[in-house]
C-alpha atoms as a PDB file:
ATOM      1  CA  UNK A   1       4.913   2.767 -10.976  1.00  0.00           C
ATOM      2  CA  UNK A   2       4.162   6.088 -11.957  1.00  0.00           C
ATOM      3  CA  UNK A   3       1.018   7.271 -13.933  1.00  0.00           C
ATOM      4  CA  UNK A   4       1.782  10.477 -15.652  1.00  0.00           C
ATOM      5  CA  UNK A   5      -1.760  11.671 -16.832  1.00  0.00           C
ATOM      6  CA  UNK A   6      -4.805  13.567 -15.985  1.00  0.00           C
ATOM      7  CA  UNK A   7      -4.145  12.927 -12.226  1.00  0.00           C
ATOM      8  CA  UNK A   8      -6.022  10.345  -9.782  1.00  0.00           C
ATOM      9  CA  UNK A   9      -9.242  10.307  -8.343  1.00  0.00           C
ATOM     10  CA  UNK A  10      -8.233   8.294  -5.126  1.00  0.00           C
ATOM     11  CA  UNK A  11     -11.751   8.002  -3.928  1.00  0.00           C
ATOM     12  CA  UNK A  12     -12.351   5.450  -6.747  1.00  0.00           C
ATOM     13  CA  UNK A  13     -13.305   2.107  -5.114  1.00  0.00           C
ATOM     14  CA  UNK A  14     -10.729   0.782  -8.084  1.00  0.00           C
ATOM     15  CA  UNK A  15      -8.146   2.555  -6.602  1.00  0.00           C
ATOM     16  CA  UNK A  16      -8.443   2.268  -3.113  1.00  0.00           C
ATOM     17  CA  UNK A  17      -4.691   2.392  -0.887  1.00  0.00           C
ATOM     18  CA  UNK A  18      -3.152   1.772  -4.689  1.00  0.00           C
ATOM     19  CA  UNK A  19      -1.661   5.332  -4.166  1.00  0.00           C
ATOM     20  CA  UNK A  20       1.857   5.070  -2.541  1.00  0.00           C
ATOM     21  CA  UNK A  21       2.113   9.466  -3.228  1.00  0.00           C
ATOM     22  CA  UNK A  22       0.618  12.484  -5.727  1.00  0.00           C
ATOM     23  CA  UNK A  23       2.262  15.109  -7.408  1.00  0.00           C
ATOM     24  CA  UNK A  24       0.163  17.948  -8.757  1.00  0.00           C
ATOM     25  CA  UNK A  25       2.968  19.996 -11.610  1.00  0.00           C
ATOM     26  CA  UNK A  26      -0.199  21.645 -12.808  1.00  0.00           C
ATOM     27  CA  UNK A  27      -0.940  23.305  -9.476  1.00  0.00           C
ATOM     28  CA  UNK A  28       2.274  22.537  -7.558  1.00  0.00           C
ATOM     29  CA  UNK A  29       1.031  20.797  -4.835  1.00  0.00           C
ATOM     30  CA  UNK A  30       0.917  16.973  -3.578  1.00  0.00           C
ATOM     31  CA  UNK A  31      -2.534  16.369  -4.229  1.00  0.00           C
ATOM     32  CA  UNK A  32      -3.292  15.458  -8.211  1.00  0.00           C
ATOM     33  CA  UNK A  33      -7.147  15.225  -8.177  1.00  0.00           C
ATOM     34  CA  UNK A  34      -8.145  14.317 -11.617  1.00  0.00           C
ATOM     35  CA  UNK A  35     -10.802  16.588 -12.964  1.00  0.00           C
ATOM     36  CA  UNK A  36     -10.861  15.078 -16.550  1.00  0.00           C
ATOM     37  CA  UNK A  37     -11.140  11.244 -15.672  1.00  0.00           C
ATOM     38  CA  UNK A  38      -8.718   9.923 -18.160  1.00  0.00           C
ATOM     39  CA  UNK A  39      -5.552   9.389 -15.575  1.00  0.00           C
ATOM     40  CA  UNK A  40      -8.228   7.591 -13.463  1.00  0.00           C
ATOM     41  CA  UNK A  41      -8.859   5.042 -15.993  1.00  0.00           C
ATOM     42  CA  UNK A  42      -5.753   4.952 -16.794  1.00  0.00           C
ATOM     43  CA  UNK A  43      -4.742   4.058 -13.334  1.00  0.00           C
ATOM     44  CA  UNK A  44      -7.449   1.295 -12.981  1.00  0.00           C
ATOM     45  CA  UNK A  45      -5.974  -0.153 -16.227  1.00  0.00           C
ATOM     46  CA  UNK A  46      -2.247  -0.947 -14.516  1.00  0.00           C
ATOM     47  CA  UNK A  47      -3.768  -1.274 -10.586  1.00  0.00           C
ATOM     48  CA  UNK A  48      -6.726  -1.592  -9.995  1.00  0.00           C
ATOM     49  CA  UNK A  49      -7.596  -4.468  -7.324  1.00  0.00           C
ATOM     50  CA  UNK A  50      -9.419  -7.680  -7.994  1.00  0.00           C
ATOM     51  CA  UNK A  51     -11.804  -7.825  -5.459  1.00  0.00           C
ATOM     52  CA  UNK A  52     -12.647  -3.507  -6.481  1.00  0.00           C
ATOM     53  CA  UNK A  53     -15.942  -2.728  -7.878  1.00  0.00           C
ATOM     54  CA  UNK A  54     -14.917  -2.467 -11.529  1.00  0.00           C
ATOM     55  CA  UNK A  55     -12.051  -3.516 -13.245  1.00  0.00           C
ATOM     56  CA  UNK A  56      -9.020  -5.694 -12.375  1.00  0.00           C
ATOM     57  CA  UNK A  57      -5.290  -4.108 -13.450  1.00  0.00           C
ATOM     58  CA  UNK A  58      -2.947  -5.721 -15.190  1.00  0.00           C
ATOM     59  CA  UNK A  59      -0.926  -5.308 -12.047  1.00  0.00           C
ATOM     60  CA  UNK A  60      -3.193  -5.374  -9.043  1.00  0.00           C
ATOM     61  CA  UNK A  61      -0.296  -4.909  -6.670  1.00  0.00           C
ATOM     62  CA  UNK A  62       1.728  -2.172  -7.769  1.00  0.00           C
ATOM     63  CA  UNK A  63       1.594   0.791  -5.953  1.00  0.00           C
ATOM     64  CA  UNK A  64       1.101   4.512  -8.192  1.00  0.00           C
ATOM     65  CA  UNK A  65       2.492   7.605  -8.477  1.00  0.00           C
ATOM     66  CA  UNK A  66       0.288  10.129  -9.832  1.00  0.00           C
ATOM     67  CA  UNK A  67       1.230  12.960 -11.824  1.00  0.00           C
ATOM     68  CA  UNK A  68      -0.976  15.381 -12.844  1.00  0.00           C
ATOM     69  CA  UNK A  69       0.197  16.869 -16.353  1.00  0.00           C
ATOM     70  CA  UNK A  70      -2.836  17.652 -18.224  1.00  0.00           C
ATOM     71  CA  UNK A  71      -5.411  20.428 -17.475  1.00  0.00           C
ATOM     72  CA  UNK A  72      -8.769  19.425 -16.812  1.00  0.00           C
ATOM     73  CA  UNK A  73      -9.487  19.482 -20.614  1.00  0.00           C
ATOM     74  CA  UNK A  74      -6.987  16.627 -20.551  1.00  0.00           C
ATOM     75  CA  UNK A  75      -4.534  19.509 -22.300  1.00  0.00           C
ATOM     76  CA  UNK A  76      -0.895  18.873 -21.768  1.00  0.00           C
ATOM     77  CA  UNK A  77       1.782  21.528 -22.855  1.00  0.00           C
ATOM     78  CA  UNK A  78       5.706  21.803 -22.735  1.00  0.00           C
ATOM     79  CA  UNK A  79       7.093  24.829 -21.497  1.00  0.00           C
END
């Protein structure tokens, strides 16, 4: 499943080894760090695990994709 967002901040205990890969089209590079926090959430809303420190997902298995789109004002243009 891919999260197309703000990016992914994989040191969230939420997230922990939920990220199969990262893809940064903001920066071009393979590491989407999410400087805004929305993605992050966003990510903990589909997978985050159920024995994590916050939330459970809605699909605690899955494993992410995420795609950093937005800026770290959480601005995301077309081109």
């Amino acid at each position: 499943m891919a999260v197309v967002d703000t990016g992914c901040d994989t040191s969230s205990p939420d997230l922990t080894g939920q990220v199969e890969a990262q893809r940064d089209l903001i920066d071009g590079d393979d590491t989407a760090q999410d400087d805004h926090g929305h993605g992050t959430a966003m990510a903990a809303l589909i997978a985050a695990r159920s024995d994590a420190a916050g939330v459970v997902g809605v699909a605690p298995g899955v494993r992410l994709l995420c795609a950093r789109v937005a800026d770290t004002l959480g601005v995301a243009t077309l081109d």
